[in-house]
Protein backbone atom coordinates (compact mmCIF):
# COMPACT_ATOMS: atom_id res chain seq x y z
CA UNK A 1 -38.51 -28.58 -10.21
CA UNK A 2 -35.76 -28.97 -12.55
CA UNK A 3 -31.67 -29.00 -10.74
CA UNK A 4 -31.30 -25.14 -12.66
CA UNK A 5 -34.04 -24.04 -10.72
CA UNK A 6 -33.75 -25.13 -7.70
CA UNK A 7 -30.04 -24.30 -7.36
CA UNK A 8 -31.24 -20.27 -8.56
CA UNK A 9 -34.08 -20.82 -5.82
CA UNK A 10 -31.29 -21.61 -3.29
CA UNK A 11 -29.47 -18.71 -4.38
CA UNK A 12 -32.67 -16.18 -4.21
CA UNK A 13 -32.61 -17.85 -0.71
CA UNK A 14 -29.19 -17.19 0.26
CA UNK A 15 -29.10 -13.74 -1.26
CA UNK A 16 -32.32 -12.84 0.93
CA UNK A 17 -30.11 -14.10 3.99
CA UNK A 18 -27.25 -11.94 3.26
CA UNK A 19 -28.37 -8.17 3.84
CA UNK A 20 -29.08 -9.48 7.45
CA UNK A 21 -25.34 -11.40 7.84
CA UNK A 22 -22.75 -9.91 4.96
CA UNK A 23 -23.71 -6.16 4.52
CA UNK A 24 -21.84 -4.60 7.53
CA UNK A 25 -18.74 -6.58 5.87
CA UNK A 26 -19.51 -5.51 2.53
CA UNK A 27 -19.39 -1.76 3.59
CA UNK A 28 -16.11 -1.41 4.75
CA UNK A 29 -14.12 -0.16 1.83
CA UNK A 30 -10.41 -0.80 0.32
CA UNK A 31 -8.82 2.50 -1.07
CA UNK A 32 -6.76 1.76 -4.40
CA UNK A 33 -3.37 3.67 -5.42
CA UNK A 34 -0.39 3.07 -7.74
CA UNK A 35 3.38 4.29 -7.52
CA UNK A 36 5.27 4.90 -10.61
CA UNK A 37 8.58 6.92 -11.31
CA UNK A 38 6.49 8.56 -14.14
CA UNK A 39 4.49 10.74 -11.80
CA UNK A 40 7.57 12.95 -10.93
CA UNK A 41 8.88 13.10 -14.68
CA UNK A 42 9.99 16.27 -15.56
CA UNK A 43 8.20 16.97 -18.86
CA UNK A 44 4.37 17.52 -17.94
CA UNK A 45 2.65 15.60 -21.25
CA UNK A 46 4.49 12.41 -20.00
CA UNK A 47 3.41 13.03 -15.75
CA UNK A 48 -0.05 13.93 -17.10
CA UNK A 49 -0.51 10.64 -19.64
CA UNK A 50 0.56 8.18 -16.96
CA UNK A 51 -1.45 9.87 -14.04
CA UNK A 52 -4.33 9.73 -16.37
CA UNK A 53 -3.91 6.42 -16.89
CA UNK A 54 -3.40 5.61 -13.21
CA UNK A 55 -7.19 7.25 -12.39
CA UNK A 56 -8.07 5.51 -15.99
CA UNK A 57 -6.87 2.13 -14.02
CA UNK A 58 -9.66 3.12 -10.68
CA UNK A 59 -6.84 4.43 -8.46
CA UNK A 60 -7.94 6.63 -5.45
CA UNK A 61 -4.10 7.37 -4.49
CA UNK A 62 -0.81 8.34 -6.27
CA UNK A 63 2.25 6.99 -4.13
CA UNK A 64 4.62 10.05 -4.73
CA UNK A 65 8.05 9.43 -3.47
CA UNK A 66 9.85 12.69 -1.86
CA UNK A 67 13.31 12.80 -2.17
CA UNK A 68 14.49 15.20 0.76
CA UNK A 69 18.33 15.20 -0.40
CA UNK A 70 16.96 16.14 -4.24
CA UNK A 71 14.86 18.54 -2.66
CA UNK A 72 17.30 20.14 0.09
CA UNK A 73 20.23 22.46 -1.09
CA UNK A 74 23.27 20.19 -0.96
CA UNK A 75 25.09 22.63 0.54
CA UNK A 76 22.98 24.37 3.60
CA UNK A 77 24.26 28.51 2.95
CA UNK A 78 23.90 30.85 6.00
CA UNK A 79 20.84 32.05 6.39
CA UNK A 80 18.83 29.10 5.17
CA UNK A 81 15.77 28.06 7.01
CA UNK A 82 15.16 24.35 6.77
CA UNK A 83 12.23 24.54 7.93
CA UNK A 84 10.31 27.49 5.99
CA UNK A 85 8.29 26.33 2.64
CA UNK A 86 9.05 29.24 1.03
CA UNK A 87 13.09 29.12 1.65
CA UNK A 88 14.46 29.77 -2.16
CA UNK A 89 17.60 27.11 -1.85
CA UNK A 90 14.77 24.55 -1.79
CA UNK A 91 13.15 23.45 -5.15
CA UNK A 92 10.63 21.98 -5.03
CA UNK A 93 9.38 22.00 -8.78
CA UNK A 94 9.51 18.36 -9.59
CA UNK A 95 7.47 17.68 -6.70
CA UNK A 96 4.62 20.48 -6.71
CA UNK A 97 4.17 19.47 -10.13
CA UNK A 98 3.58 15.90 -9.35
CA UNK A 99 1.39 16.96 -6.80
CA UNK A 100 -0.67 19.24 -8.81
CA UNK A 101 -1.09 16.95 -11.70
CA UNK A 102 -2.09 13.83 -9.15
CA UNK A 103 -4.77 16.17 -8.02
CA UNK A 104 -5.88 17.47 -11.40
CA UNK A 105 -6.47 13.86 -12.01
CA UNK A 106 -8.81 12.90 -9.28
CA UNK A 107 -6.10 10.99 -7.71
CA UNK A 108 -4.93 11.94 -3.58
CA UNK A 109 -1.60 12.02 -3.17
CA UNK A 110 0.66 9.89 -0.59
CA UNK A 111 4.19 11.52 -0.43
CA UNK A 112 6.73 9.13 0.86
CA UNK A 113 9.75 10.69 2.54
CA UNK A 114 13.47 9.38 1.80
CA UNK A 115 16.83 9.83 1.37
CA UNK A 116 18.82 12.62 4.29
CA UNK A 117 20.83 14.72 2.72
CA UNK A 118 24.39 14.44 3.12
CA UNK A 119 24.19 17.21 6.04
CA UNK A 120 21.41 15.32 7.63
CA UNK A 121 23.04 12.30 8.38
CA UNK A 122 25.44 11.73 11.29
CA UNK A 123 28.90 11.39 12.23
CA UNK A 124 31.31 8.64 11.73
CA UNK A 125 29.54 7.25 8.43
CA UNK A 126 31.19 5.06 6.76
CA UNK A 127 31.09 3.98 3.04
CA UNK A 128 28.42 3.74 0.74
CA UNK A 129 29.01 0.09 0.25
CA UNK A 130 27.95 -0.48 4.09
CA UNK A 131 25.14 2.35 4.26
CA UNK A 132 23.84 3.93 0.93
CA UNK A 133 23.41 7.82 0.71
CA UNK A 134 21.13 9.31 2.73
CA UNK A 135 20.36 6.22 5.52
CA UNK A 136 23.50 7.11 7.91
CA UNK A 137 21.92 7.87 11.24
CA UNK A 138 19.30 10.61 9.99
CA UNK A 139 18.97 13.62 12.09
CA UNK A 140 15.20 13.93 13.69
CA UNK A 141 15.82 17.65 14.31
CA UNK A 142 16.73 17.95 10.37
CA UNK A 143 13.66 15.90 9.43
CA UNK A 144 11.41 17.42 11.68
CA UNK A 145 12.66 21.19 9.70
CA UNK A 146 11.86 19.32 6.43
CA UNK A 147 8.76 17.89 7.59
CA UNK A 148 7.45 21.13 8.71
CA UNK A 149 8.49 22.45 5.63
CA UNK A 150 6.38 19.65 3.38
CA UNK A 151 3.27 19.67 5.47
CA UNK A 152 3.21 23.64 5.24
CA UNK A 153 3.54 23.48 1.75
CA UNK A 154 0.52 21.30 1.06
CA UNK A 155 -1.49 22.31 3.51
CA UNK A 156 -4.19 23.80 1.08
CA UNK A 157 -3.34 27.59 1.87
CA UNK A 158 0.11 27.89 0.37
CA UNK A 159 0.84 30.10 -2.70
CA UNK A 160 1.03 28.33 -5.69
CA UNK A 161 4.55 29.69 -7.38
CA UNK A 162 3.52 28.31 -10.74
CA UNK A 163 0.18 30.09 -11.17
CA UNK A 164 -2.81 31.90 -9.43
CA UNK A 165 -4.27 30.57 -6.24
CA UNK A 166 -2.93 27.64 -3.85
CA UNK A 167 -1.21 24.37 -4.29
CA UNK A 168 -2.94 21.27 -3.47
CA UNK A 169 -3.46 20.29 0.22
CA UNK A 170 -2.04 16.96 0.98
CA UNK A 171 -3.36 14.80 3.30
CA UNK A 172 -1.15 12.12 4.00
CA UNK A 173 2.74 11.67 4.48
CA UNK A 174 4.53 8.23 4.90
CA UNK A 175 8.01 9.00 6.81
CA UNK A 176 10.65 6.61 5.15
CA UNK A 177 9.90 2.89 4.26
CA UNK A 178 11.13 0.15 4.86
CA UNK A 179 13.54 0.88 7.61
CA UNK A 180 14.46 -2.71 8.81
CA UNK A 181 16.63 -2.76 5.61
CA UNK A 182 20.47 -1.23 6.15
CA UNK A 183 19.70 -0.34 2.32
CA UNK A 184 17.54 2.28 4.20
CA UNK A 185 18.31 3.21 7.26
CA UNK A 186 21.93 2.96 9.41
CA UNK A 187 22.93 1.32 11.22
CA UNK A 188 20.18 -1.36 12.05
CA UNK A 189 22.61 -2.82 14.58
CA UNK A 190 25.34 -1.51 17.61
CA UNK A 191 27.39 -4.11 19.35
CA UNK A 192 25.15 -7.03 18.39
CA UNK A 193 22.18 -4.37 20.32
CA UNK A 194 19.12 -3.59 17.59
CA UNK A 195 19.10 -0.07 17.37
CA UNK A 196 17.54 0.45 14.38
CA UNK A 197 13.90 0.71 15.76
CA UNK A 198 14.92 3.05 18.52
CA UNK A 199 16.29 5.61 16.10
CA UNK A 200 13.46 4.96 14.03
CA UNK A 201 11.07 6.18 16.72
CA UNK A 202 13.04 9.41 17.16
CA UNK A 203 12.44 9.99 13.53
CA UNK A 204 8.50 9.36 13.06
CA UNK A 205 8.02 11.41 16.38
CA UNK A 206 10.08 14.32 15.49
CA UNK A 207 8.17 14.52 12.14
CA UNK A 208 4.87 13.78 13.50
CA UNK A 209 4.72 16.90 16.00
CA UNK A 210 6.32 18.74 13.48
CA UNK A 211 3.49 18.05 10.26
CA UNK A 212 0.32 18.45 12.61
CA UNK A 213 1.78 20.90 13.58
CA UNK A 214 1.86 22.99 10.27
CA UNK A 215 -1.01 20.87 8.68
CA UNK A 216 -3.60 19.43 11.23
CA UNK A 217 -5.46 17.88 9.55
CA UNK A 218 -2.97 15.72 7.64
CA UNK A 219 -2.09 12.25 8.90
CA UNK A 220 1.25 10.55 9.37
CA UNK A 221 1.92 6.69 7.61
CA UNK A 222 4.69 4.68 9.52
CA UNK A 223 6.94 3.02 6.84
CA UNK A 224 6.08 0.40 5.50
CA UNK A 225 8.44 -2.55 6.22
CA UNK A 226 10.08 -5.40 4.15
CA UNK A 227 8.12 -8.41 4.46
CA UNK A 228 11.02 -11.08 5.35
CA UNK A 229 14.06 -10.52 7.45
CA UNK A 230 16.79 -12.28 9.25
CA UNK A 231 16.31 -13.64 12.50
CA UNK A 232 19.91 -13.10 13.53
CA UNK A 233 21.47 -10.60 14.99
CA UNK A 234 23.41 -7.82 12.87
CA UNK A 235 21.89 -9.27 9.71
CA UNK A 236 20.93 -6.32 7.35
CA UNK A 237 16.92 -7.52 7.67
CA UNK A 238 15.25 -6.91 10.49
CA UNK A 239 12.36 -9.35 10.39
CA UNK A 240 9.13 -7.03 10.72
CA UNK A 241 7.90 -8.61 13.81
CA UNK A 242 10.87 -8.37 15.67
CA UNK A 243 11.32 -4.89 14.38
CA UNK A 244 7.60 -3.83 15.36
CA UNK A 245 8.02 -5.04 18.88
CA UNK A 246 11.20 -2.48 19.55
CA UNK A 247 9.45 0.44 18.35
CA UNK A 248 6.51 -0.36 19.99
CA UNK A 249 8.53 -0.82 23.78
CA UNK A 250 7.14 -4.47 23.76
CA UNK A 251 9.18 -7.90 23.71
CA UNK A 252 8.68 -11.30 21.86
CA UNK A 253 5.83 -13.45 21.30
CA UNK A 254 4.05 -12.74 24.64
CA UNK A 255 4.08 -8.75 24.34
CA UNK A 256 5.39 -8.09 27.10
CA UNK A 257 5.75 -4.41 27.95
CA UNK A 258 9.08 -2.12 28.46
CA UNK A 259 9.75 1.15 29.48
CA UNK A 260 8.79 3.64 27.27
CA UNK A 261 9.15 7.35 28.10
CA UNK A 262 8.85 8.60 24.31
CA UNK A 263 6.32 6.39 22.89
CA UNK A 264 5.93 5.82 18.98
CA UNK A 265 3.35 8.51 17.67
CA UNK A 266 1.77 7.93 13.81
CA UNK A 267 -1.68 8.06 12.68
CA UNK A 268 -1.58 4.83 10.31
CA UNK A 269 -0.26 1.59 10.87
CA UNK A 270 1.79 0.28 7.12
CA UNK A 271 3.16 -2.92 6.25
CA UNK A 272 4.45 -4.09 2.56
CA UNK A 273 3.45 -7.54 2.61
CA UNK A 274 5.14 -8.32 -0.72
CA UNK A 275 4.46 -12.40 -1.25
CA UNK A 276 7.11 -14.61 -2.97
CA UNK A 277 4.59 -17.76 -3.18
CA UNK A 278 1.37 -16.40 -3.66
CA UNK A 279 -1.21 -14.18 -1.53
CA UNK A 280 -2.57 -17.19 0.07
CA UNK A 281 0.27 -18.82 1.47
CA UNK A 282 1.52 -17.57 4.84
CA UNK A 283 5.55 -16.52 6.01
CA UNK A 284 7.24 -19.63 6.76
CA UNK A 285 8.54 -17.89 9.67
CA UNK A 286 6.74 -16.13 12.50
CA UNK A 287 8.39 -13.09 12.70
CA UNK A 288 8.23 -12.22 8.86
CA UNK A 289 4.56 -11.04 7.68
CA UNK A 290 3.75 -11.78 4.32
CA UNK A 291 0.13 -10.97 2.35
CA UNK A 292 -1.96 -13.63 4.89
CA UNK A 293 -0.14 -12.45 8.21
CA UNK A 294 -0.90 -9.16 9.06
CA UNK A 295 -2.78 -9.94 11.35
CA UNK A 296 0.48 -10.72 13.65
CA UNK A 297 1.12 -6.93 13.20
CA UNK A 298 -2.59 -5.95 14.52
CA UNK A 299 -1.88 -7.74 17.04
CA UNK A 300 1.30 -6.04 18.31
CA UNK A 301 0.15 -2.74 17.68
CA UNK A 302 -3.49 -3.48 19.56
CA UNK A 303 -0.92 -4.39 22.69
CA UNK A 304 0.44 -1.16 22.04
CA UNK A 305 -1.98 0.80 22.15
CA UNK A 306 -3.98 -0.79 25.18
CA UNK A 307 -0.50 -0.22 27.13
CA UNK A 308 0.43 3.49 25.94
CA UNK A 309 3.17 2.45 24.32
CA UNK A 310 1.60 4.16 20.61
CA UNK A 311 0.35 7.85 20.81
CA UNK A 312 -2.88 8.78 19.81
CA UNK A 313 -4.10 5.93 21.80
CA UNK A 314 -6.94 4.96 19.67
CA UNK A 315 -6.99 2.02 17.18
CA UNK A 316 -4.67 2.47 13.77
CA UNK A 317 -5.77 1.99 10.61
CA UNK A 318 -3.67 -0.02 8.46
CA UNK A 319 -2.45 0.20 4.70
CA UNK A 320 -0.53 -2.63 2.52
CA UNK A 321 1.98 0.46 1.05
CA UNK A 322 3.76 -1.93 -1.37
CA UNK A 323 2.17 -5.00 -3.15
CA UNK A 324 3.65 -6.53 -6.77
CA UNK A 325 4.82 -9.71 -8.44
CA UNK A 326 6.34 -9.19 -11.74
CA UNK A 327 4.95 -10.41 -15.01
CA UNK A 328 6.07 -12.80 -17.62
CA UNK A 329 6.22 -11.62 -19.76
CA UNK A 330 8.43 -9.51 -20.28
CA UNK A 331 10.29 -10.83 -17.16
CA UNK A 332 11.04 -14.68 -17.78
CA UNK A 333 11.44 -14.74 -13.89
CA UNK A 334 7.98 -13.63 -13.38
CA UNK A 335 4.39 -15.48 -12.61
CA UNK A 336 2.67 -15.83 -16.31
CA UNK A 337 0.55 -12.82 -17.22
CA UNK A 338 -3.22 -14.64 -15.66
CA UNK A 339 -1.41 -15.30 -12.56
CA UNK A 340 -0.64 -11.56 -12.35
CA UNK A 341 -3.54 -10.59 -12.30
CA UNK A 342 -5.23 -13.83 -10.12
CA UNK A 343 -2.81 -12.97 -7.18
CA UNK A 344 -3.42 -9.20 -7.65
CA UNK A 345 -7.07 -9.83 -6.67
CA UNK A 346 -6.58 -12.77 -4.58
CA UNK A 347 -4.25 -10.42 -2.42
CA UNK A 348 -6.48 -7.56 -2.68
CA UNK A 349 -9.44 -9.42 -0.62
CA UNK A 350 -7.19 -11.19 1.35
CA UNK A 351 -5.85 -7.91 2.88
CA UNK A 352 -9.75 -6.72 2.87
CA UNK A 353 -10.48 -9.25 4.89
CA UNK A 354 -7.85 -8.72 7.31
CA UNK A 355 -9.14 -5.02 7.72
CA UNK A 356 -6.44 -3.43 5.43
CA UNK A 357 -7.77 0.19 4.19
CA UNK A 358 -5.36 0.65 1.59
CA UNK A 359 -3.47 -1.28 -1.08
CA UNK A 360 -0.98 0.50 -3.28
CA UNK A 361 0.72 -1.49 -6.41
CA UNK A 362 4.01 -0.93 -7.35
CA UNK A 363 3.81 -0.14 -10.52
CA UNK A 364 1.51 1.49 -13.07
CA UNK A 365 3.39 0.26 -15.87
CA UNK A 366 6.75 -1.82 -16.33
CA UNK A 367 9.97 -0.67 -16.11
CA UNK A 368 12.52 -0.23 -18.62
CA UNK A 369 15.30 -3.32 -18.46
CA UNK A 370 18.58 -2.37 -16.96
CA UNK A 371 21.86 -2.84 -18.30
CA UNK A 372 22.00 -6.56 -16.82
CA UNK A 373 18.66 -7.08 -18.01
CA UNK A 374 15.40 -7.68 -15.63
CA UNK A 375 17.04 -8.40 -12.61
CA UNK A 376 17.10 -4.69 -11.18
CA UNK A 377 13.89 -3.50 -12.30
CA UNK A 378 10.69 -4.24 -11.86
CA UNK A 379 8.04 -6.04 -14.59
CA UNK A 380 4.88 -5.76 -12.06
CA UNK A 381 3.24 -2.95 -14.57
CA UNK A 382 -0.50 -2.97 -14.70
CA UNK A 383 0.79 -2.12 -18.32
CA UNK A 384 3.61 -2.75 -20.58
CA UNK A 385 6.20 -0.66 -21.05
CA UNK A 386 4.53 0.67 -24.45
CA UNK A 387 1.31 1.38 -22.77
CA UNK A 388 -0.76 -1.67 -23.27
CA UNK A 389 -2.56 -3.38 -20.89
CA UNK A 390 -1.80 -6.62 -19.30
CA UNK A 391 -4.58 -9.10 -17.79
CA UNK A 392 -3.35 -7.53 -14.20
CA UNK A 393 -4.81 -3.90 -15.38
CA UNK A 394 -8.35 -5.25 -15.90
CA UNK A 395 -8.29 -7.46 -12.33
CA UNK A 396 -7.05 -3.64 -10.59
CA UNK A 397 -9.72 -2.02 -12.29
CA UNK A 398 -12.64 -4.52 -11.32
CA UNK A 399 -11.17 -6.68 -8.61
CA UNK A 400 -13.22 -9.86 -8.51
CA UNK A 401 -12.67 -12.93 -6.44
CA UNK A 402 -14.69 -16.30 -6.53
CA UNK A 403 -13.84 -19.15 -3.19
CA UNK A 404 -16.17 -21.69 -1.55
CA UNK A 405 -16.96 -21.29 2.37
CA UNK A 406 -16.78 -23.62 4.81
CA UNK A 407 -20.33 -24.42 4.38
CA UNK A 408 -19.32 -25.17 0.59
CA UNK A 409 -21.50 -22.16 -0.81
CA UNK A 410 -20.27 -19.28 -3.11
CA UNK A 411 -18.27 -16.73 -1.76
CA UNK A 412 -18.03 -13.48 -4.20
CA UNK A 413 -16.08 -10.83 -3.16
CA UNK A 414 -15.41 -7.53 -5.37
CA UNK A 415 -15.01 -3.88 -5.72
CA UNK A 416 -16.79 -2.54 -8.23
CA UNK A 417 -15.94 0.34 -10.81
CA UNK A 418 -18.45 2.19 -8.58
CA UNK A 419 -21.15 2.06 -6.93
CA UNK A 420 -24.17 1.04 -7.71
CA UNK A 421 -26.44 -2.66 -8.92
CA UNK A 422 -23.66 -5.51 -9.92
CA UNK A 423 -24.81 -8.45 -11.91
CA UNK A 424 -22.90 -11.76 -10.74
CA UNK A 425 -22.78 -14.30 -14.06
CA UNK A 426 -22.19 -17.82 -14.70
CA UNK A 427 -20.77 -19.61 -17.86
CA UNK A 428 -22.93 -22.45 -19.19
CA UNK A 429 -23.77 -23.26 -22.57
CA UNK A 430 -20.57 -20.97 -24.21
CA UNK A 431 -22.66 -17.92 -22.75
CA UNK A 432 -22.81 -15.84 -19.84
CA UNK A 433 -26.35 -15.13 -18.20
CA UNK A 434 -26.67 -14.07 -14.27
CA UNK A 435 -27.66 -16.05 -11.27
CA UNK A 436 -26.94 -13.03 -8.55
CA UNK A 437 -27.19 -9.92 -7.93
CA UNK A 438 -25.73 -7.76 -5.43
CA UNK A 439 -25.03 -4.15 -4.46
CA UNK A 440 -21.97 -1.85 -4.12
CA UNK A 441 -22.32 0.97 -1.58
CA UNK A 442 -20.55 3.89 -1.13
CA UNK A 443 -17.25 1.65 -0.43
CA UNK A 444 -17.77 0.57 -4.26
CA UNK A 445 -17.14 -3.18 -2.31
CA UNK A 446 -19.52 -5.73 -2.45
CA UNK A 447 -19.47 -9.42 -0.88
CA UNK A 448 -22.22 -11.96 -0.97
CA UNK A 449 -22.90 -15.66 -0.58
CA UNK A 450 -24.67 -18.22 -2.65
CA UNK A 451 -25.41 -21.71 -2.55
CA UNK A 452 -24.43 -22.94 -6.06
CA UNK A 453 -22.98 -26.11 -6.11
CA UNK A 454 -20.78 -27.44 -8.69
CA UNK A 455 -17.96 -26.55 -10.71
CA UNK A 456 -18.66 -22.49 -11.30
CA UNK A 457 -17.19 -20.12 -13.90
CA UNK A 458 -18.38 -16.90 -12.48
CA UNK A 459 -17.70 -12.85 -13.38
CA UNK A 460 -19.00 -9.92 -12.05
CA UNK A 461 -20.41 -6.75 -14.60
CA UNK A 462 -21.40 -3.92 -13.74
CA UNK A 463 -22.76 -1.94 -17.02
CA UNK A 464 -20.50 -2.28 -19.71
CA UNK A 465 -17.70 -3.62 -17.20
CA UNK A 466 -16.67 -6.84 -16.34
CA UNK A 467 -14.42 -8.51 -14.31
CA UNK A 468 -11.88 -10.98 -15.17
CA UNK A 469 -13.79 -14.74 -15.46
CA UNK A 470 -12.90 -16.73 -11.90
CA UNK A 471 -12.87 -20.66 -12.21
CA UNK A 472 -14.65 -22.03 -8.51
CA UNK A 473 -14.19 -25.87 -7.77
CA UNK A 474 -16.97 -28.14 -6.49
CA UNK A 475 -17.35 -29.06 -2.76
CA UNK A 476 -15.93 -26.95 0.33
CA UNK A 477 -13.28 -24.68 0.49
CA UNK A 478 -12.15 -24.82 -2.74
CA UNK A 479 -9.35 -22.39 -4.74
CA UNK A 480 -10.43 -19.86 -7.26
């Protein structure tokens, strides 16, 4: 028998062995979504075009961002109702639209709740240098109105103002994000005392009674947090470890449990475990949670629940709510334009594999430089800014990623454009031709093992689709 065919008789061998030890695994699923300032713009042929493209891209979910001081009346008149949908000093325009076209599109929407108006906040604010508008000690009775007033709206049954019939129904609300950054939410600290989670708490429960209340069947995101912090006190970053811990009633690396009369209440755990080095390289420090720690997150949150300290006691899902790394170009800054899209995938299984539900990129395409140039904005675009596609929007679209196990045999994980036969190839020759084959299920994921030795350039196609190539090194364990 010739080394070709015994290494594809291995394989046959391997793939026979993995419907009894990878396809539970290869089930579970990973939901998809993009953000993008584009889905709120105001003129409908330019919100339609990019949501399009966003569905285009194999996006299940729209991150929508809900600006409660844009959408409040600045000035509350008498009479107004905060908490009534229907209240005329609310406008809501921008954001039915964006929720009607995310729909239209195939696309679910996430709305994302920021920014108190001025009214909301509390007393003895001081400048906006110290605490932007809208993060000055936000009022849980205000946001609980608002709240009410969101989930009502998109619960499925609500008259459509713009036409005939209902507007969409809206499963699932995020309240604020990252909240262990004074940029927002104030103050983090009180006498050298963290404070920030506490008030925190008061927030997410006051607006969790209040939307399953008007929309039961809807569930409530905590915000996601920033991925690094400082671990001193009254620094504006609360690491998101330390910060997890005193909303959950529990304290340091032990867990150890505190009293907790009004214990945190949300439906789905979030973290935004945006990487500076690369998805496979941990925090340096324990308390911050990049892409390859959430797991120190599950853990806290598994405490919680087992000790009542998180309300519905039953296990949380959790969602990665904020992923990117900007592109060079245009951004010299950024990782080249392969490396995009490498870490995009690499990420994407990385979080699989650590149980992750969701993964949302920020952003569908680039954004436009600022005055000083890329610094404030953000090159992470699937696309350009003129619409064309970078490798990244190909690697979102067919997410394929290529590592050796311990036991030095192909590892293939991907998630297909849907579901259905996938065809794993191999470069030899200067051609492709296959040498696996696998299934996606329902989940559209798919993950499989194969003993091919050797230095492997592998893709995955599936019809007239194909993944991004993926370069695997001989012997064990090595990179993609």
């Amino acid at each position: 028998m010739t080394r070709t065919a015994t290494a594809l008789a291995l394989a046959a061998l391997a793939l026979a062995a993995i419907g009894a030890t990878g396809a539970g695994a290869a089930t579970r699923g990973l939901r998809l979504g993009l953000a993008d300032a584009a889905f709120t713009n105001g003129d409908a042929a330019v919100r339609d075009e990019w949501l399009g493209r966003a569905r285009d891209a194999g996006a299940d979910l729209a991150l929508v961002g809900v600006d409660w001081s844009a959408i409040a009346p600045r000035v509350p008149a008498p009479g107004f109702d905060p908490a009534d949908a229907a209240d005329p000093a609310y406008d809501w325009s921008a954001l039915d639209a964006a929720v009607r076209g995310a729909v239209a599109h195939g696309l679910a929407p996430v709305l994302d709740v920021q920014v108190a108006p001025a009214w909301a906040e509390g007393r003895g604010r001081p400048g906006v240098d110290i605490a932007p508008p809208g993060t000055w000690k936000p009022s849980p009775a205000a946001l609980a109105d608002f709240a009410a007033a969101l989930a009502r709206r998109y619960d499925g049954a609500f008259p459509d103002p713009g036409g005939a019939g209902s507007l969409p129904r809206v499963r699932w609300f995020q309240v604020w994000a990252e909240q262990n950054l004074s940029r927002h939410l104030n103050p983090l600290w009180e006498g050298g005392r963290l404070v920030g989670p506490a008030r925190y708490r008061r927030m997410l429960n006051a607006a969790y009674a209040a939307i399953h209340a008007a929309n039961p069947g809807a569930r409530v995101l905590v915000g996601g947090l920033a991925p690094y912090g400082d671990a001193v006190a009254g620094g504006s970053r609360v690491p998101p470890v330390w910060f997890w811990r005193s909303l959950l009633c529990l304290r340091g690396a032990r867990l150890r449990t505190l009293p907790c009369p009004d214990p945190a209440r949300f439906d789905i755990a979030a973290h935004n475990p945006i990487d500076v080095w690369g998805p496979r390289r941990g925090a340096l420090s324990p308390l911050d949670v990049s892409v390859p720690d959430v797991g120190r997150l599950r853990a806290i949150v598994r405490r919680a629940v087992a000790t009542g300290r998180v309300l519905p006691a039953r296990a949380k899902p959790f969602w990665a709510t904020e992923l990117w790394w900007d592109s060079s170009p245009p951004d010299p800054r950024g990782v080249p334009l392969r490396r995009q899209a490498r870490f995009l995938g690499e990420a994407l299984y990385e979080l699989w594999r650590q149980r992750v539900g969701a993964v949302i990129w920020w952003f569908l395409r680039d954004q436009a430089p600022g005055s000083e140039g890329f610094a404030a904005t953000q090159q992470s675009g699937l696309l350009y800014r003129d619409g064309a596609a970078k490798p990244a929007y190909r690697e979102f679209s067919f997410p394929f990623v290529a590592r050796r196990d311990a036991d030095g045999r192909a590892l293939l994980w991907g998630r297909a454009p849907a579901a259905g036969p996938v065809t794993l190839e191999r470069r030899r020759a200067g051609d492709w031709a296959p040498f696996a084959h696998a299934t996606a299920g329902a989940s559209r994921v798919f993950l499989l093992r194969v003993a091919a030795g050797g230095r492997l350039r592998v893709r995955a196609r599936q019809g007239g689709d194909t993944s991004l190539p993926a370069n695997l090194a001989a012997g064990k364990g090595g990179p993609r």
